[in-house]
N, C-alpha and C. Protein backbone atom coordinates (compact mmCIF):
# COMPACT_ATOMS: atom_id res chain seq x y z
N UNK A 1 0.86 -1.17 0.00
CA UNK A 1 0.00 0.00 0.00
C UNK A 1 0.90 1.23 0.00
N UNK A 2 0.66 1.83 -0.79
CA UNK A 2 1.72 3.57 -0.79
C UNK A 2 0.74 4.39 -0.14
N UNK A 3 1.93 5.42 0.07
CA UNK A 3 1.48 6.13 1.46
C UNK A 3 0.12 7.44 1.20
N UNK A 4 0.37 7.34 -0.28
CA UNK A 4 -1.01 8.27 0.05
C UNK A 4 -2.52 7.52 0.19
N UNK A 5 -2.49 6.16 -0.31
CA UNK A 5 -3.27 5.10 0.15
C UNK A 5 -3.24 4.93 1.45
N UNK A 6 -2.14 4.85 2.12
CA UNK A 6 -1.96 4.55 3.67
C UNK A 6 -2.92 5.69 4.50
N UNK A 7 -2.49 6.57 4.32
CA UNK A 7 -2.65 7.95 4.80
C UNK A 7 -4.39 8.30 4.45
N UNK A 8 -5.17 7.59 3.58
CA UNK A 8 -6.52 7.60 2.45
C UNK A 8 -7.35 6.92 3.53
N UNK A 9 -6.92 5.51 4.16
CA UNK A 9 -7.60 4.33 4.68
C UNK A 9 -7.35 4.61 6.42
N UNK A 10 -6.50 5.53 6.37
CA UNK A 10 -6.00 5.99 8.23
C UNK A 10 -7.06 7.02 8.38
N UNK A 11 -7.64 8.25 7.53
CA UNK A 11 -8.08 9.44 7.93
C UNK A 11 -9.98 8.71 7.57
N UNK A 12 -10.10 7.87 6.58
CA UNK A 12 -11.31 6.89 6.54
C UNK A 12 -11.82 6.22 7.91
N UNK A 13 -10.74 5.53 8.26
CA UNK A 13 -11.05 5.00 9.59
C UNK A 13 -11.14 5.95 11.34
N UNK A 14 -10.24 6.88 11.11
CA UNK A 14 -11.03 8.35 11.99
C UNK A 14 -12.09 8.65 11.66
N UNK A 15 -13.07 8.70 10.56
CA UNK A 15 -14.61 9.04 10.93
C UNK A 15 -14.03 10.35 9.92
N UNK A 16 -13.28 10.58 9.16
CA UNK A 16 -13.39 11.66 8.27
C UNK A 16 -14.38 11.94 7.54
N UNK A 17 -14.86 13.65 7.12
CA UNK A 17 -15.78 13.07 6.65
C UNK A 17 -16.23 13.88 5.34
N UNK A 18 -14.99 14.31 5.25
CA UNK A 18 -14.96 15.02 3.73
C UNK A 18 -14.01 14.21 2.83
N UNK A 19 -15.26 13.21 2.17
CA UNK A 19 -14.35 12.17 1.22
C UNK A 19 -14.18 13.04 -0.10
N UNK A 20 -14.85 13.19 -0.59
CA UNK A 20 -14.26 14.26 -1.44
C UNK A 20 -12.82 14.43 -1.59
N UNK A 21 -12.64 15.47 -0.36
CA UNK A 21 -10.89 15.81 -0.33
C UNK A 21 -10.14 14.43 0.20
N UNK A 22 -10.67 13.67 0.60
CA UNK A 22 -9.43 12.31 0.95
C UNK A 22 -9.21 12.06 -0.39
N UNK A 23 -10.47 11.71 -1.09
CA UNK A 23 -10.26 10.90 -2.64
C UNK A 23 -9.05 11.98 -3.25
N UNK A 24 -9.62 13.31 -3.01
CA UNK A 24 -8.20 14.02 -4.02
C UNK A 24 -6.75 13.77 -3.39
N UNK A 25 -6.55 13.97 -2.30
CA UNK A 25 -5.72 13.44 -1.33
C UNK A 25 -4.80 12.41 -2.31
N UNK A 26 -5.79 11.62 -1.70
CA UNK A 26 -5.38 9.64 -2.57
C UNK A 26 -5.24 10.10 -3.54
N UNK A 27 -5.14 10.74 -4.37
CA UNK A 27 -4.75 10.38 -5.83
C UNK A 27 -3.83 11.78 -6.21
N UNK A 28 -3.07 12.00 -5.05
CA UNK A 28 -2.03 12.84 -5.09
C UNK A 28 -2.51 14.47 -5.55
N UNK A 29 -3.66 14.60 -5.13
CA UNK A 29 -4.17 15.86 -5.84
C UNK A 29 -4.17 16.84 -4.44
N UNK A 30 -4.44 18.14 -4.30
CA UNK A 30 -4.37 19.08 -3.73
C UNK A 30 -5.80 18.77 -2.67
N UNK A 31 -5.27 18.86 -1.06
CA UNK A 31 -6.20 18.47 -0.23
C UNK A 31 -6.50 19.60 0.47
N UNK A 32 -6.98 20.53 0.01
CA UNK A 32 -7.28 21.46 0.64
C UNK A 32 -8.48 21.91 -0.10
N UNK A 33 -9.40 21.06 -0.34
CA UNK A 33 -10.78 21.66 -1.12
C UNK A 33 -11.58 21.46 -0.38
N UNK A 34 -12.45 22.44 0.18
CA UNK A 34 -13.26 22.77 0.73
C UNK A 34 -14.89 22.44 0.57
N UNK A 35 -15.20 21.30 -0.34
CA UNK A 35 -16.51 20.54 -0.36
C UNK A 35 -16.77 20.18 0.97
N UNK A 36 -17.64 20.29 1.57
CA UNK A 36 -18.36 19.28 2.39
C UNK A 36 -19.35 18.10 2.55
N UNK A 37 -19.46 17.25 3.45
CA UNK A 37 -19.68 16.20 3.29
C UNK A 37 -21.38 16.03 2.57
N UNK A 38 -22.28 17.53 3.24
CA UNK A 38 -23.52 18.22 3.00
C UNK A 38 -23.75 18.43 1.57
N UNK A 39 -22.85 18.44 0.99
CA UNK A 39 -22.75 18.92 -0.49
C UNK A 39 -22.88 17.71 -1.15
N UNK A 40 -22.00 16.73 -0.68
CA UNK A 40 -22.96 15.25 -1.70
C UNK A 40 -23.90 15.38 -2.06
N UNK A 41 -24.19 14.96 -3.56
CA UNK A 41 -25.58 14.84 -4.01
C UNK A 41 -26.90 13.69 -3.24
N UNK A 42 -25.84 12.79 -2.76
CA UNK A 42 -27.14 11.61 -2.08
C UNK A 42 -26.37 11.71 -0.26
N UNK A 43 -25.70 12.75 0.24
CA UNK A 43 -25.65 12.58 1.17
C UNK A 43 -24.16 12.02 1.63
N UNK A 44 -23.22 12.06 3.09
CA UNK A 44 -21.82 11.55 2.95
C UNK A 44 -22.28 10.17 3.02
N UNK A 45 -21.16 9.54 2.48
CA UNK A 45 -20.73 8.17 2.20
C UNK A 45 -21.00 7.55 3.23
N UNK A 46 -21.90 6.05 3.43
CA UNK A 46 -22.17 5.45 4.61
C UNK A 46 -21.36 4.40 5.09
N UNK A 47 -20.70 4.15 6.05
CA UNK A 47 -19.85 3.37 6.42
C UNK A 47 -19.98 2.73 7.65
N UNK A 48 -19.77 1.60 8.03
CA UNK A 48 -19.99 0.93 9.41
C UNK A 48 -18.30 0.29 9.40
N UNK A 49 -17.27 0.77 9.93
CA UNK A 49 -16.35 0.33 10.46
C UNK A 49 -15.72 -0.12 8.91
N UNK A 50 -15.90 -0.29 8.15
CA UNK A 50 -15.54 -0.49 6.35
C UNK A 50 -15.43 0.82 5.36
N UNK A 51 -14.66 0.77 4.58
CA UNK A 51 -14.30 1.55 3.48
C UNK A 51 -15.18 1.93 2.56
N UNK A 52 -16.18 0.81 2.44
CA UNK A 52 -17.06 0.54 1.47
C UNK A 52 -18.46 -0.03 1.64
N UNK A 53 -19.95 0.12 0.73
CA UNK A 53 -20.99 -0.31 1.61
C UNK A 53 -21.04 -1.67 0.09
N UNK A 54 -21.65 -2.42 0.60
CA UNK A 54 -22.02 -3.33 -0.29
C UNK A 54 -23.89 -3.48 -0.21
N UNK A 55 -23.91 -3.23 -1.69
CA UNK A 55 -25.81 -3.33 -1.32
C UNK A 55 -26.23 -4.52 -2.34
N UNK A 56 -26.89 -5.46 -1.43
CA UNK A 56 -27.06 -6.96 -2.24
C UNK A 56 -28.09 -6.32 -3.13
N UNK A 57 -28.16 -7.09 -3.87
CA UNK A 57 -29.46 -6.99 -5.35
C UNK A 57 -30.61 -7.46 -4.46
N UNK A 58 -31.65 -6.97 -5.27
CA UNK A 58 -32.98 -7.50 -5.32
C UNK A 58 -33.48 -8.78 -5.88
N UNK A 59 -33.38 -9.97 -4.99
CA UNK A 59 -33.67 -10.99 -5.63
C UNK A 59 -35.25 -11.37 -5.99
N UNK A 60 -35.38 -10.68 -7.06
CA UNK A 60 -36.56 -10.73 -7.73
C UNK A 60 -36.09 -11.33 -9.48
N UNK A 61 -37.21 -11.93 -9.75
CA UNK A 61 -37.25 -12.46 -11.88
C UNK A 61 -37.43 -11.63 -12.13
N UNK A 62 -37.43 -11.66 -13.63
CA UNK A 62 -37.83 -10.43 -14.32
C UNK A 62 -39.44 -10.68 -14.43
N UNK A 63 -39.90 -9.75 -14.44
CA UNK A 63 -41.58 -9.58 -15.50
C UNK A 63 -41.62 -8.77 -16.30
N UNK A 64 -42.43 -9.36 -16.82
CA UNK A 64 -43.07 -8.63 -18.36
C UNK A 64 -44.15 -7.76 -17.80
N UNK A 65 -43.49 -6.26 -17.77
CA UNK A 65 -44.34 -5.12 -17.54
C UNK A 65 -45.59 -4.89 -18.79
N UNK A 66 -44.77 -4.93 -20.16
CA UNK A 66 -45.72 -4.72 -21.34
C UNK A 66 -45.27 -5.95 -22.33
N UNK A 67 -46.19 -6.19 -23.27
CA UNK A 67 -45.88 -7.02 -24.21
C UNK A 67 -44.28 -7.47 -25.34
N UNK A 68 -43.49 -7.97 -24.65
CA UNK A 68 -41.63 -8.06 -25.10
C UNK A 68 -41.04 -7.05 -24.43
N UNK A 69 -41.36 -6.66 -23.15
CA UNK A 69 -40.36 -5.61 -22.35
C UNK A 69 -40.76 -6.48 -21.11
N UNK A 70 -39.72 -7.01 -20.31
CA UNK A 70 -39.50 -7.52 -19.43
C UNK A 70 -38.20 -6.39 -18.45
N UNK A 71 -38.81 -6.71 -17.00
CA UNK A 71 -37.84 -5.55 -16.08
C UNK A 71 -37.49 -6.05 -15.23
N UNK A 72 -36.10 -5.95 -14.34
CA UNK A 72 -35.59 -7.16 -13.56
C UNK A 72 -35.39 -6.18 -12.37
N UNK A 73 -35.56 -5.81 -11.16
CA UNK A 73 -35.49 -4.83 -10.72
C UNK A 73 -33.53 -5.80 -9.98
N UNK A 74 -32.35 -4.94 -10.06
CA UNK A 74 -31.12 -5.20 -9.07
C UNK A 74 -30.97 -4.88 -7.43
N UNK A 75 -31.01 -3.13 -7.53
CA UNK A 75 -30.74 -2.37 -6.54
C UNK A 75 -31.94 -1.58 -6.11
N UNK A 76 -31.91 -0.70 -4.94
CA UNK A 76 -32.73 0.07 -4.89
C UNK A 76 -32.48 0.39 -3.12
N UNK A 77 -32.17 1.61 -3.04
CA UNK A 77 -31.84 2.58 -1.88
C UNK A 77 -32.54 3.63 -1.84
N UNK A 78 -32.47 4.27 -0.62
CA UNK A 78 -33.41 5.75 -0.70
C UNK A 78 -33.12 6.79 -1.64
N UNK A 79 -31.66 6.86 -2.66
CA UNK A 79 -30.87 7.45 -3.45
C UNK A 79 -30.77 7.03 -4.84
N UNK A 80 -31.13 5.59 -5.45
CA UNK A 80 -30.82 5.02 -6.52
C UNK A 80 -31.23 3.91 -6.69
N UNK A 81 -32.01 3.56 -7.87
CA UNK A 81 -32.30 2.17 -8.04
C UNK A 81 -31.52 1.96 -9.55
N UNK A 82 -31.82 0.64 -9.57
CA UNK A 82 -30.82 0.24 -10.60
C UNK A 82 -31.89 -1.16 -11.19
N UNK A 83 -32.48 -1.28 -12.34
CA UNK A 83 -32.79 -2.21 -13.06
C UNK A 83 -32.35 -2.58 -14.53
N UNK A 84 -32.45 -3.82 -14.70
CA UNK A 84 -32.68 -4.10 -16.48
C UNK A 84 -33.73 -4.00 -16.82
N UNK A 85 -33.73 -3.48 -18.24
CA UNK A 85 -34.89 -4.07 -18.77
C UNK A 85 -34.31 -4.38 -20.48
N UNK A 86 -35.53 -5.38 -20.77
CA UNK A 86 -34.71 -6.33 -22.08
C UNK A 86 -36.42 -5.82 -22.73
N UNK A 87 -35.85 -5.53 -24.29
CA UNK A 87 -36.71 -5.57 -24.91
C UNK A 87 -36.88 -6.49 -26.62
N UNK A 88 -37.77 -7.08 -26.34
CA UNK A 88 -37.66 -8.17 -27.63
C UNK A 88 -37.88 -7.19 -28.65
N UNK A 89 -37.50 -7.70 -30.25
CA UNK A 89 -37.23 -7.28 -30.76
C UNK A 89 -38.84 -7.32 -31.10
N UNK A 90 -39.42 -5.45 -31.75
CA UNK A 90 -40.55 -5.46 -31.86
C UNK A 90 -41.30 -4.46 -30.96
N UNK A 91 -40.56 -4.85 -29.79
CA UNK A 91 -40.94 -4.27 -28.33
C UNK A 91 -40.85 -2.46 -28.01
N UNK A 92 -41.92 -1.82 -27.32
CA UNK A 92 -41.67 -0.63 -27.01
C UNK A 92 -41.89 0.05 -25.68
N UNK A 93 -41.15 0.73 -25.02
CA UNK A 93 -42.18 0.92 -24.01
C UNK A 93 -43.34 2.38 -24.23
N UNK A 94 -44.03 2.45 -23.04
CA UNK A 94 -45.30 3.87 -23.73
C UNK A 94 -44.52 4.73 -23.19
N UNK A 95 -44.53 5.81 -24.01
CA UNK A 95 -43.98 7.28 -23.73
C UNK A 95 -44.16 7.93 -22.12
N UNK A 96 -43.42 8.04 -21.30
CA UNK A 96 -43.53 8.44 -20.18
C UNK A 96 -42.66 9.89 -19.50
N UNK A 97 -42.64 9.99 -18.49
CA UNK A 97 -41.53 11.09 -17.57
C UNK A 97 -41.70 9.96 -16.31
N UNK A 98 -40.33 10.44 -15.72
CA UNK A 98 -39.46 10.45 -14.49
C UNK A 98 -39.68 11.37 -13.29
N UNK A 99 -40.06 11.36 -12.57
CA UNK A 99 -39.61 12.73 -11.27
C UNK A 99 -37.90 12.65 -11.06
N UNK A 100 -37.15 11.77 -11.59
CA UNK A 100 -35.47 12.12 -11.29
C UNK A 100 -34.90 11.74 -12.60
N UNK A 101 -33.76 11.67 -12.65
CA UNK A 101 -32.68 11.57 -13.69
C UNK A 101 -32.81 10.37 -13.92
N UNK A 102 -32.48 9.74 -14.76
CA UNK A 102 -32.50 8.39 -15.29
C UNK A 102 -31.22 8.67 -16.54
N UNK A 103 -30.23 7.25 -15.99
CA UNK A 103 -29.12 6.98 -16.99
C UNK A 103 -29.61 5.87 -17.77
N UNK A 104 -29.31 5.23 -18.72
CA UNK A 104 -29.60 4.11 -19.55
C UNK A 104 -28.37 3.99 -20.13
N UNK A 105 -28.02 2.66 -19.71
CA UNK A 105 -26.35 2.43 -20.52
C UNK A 105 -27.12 0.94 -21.27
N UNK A 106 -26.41 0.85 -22.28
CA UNK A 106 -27.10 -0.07 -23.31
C UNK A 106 -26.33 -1.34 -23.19
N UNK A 107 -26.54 -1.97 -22.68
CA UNK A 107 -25.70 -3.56 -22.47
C UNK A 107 -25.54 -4.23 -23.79
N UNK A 108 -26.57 -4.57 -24.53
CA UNK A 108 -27.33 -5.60 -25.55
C UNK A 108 -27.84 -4.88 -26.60
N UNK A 109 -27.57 -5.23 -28.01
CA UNK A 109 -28.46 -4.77 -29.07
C UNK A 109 -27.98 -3.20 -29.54
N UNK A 110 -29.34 -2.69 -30.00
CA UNK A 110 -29.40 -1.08 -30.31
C UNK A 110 -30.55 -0.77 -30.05
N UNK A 111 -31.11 0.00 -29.65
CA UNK A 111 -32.31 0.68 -29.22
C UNK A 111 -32.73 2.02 -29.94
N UNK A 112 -33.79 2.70 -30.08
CA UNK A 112 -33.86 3.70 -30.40
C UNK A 112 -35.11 4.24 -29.52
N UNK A 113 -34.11 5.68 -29.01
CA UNK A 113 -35.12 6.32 -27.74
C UNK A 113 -35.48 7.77 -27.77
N UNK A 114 -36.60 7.93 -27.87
CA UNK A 114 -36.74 8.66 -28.25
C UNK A 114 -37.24 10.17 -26.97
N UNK A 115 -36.99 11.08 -26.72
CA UNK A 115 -37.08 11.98 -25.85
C UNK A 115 -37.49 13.54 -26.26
N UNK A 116 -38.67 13.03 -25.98
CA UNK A 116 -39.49 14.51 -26.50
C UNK A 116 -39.80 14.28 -28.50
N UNK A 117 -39.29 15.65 -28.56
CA UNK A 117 -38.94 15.51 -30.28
C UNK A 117 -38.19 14.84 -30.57
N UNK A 118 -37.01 14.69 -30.16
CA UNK A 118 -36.02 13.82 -30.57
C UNK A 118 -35.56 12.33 -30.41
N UNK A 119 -35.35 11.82 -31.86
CA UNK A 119 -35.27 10.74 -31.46
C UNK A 119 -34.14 9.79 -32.05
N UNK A 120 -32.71 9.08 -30.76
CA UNK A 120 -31.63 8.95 -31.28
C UNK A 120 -31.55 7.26 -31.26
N UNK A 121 -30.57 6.68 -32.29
CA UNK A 121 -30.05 4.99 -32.21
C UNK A 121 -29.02 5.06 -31.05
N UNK A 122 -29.24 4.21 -30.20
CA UNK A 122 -27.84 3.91 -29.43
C UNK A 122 -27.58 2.69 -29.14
N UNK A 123 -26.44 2.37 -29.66
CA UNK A 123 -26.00 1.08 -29.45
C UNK A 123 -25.24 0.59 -28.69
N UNK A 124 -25.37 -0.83 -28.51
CA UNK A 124 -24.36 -0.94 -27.17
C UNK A 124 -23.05 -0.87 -26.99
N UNK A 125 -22.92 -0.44 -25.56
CA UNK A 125 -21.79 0.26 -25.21
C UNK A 125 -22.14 1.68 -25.40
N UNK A 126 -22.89 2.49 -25.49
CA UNK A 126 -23.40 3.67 -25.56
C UNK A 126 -24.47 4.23 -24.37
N UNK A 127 -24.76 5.07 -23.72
CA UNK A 127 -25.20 5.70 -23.04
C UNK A 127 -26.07 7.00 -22.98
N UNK A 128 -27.65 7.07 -22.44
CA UNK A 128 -28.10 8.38 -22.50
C UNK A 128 -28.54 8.59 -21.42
N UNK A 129 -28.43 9.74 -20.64
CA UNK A 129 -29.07 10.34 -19.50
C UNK A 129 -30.02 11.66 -19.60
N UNK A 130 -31.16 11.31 -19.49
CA UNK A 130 -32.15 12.29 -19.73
C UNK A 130 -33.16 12.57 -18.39
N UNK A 131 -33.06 13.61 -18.36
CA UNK A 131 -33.56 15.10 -17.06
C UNK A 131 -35.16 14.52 -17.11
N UNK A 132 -35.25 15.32 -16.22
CA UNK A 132 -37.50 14.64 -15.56
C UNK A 132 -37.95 15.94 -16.69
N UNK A 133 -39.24 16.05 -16.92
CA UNK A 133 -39.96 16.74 -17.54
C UNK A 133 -40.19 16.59 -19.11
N UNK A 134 -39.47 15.94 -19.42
CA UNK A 134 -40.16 15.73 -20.84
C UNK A 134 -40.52 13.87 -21.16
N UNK A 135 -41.26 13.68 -21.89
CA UNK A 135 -41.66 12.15 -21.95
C UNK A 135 -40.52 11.48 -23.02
N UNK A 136 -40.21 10.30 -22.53
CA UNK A 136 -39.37 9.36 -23.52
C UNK A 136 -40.03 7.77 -23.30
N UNK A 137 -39.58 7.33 -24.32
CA UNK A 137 -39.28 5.60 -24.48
C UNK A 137 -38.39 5.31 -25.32
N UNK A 138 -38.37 4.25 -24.90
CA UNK A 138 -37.34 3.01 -25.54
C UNK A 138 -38.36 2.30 -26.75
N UNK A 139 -37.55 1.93 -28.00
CA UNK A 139 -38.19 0.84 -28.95
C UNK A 139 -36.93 -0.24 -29.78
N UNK A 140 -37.33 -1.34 -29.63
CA UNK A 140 -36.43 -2.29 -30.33
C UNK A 140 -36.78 -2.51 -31.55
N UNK A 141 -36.45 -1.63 -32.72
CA UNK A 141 -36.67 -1.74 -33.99
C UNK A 141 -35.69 -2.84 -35.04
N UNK A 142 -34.79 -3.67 -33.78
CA UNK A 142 -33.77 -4.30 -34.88
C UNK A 142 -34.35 -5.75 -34.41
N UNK A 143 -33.20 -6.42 -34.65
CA UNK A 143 -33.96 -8.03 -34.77
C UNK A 143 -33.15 -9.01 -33.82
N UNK A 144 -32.52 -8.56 -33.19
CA UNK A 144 -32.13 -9.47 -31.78
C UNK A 144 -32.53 -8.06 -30.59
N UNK A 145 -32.46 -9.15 -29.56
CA UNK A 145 -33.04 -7.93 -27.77
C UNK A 145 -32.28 -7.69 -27.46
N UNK A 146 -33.10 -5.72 -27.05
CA UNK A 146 -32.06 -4.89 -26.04
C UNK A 146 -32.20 -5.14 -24.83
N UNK A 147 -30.93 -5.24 -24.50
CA UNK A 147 -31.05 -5.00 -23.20
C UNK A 147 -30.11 -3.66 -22.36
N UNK A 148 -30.97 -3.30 -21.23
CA UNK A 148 -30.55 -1.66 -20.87
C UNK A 148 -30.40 -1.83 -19.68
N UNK A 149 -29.48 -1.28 -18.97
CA UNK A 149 -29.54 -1.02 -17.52
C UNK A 149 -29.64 0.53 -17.06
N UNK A 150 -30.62 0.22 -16.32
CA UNK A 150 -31.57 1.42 -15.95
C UNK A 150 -30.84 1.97 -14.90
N UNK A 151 -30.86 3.36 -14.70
CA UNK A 151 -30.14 3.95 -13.43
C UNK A 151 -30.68 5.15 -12.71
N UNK A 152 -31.97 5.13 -11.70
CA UNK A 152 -32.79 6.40 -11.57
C UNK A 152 -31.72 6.99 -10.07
N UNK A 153 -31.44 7.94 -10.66
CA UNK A 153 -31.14 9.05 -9.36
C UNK A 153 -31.89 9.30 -8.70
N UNK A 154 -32.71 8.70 -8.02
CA UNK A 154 -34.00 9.53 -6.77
C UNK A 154 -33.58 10.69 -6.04
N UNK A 155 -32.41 10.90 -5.59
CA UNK A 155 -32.07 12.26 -4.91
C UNK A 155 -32.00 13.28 -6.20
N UNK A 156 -32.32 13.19 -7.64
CA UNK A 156 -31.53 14.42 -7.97
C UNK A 156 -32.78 14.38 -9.07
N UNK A 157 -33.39 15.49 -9.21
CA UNK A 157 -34.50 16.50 -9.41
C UNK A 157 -34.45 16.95 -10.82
């Protein structure tokens, strides 16, 4: 372990609590930034005597919400949930809004999603994050299934 690691996992285990500046710290950057722990977007980092939190999945199957869109729910905290959803080829979901942010990173396939007026292909290995207030969906217009992993920010507006 090098010492600005050393020094990262020593001021962690005091109950520090502006990770922020440790992380810059650790990675040899200038520790004198003045974020606070209040300023997190979901709140400081939760820790019980560990470095790190581990949050088991949701052991739930998938279901078929609509006809070839099936949703698998993973995660889900007061801050973030995290699902798949696979859509057969054919498949769409109905035009909706969010009350938070929603990421969609594209695991499987290509999708085309459309948000508001606009409407883009993204294929996998590609990524869109789109803001609450305007309506979007997903449609699988190609001929093998997408699959997407869903990422709602509940803390962020």
């Amino acid at each position: 372990m090098d010492e600005s690691t050393r020094r990262y996992c020593s001021d962690r285990a005091e109950g520090h609590q502006d990770a922020r500046a440790l992380d810059t710290r650790a990675q040899g950057g200038d520790s004198s930034d003045t974020t606070t722990a209040a300023s997190w977007r979901f709140g400081p980092p939760k820790t019980t005597g560990a470095l790190m939190e581990v949050i088991p999945r949701i052991p739930e199957a998938a279901t078929e919400i609509l006809p070839g869109v099936f949703k698998t729910p993973k995660v889900k905290t007061d801050a973030l949930e995290v699902l798949e959803l696979e859509l057969a080829p054919g498949a769409a979901l109905d035009p909706h809004d969010m009350p938070c942010f929603v990421t969609f990173f594209a695991i499987e396939g290509t999708g085309t999603f459309t948000y508001g007026d606009e409407v883009v292909t993204v294929p996998a290995g590609d990524m869109v994050r789109a803001r609450t207030g305007t309506a979007r969906f997903w449609a699988n217009r190609g001929a093998t299934k997408l699959r997407l992993l869903v990422i709602k920010s509940l803390g962020e507006k």
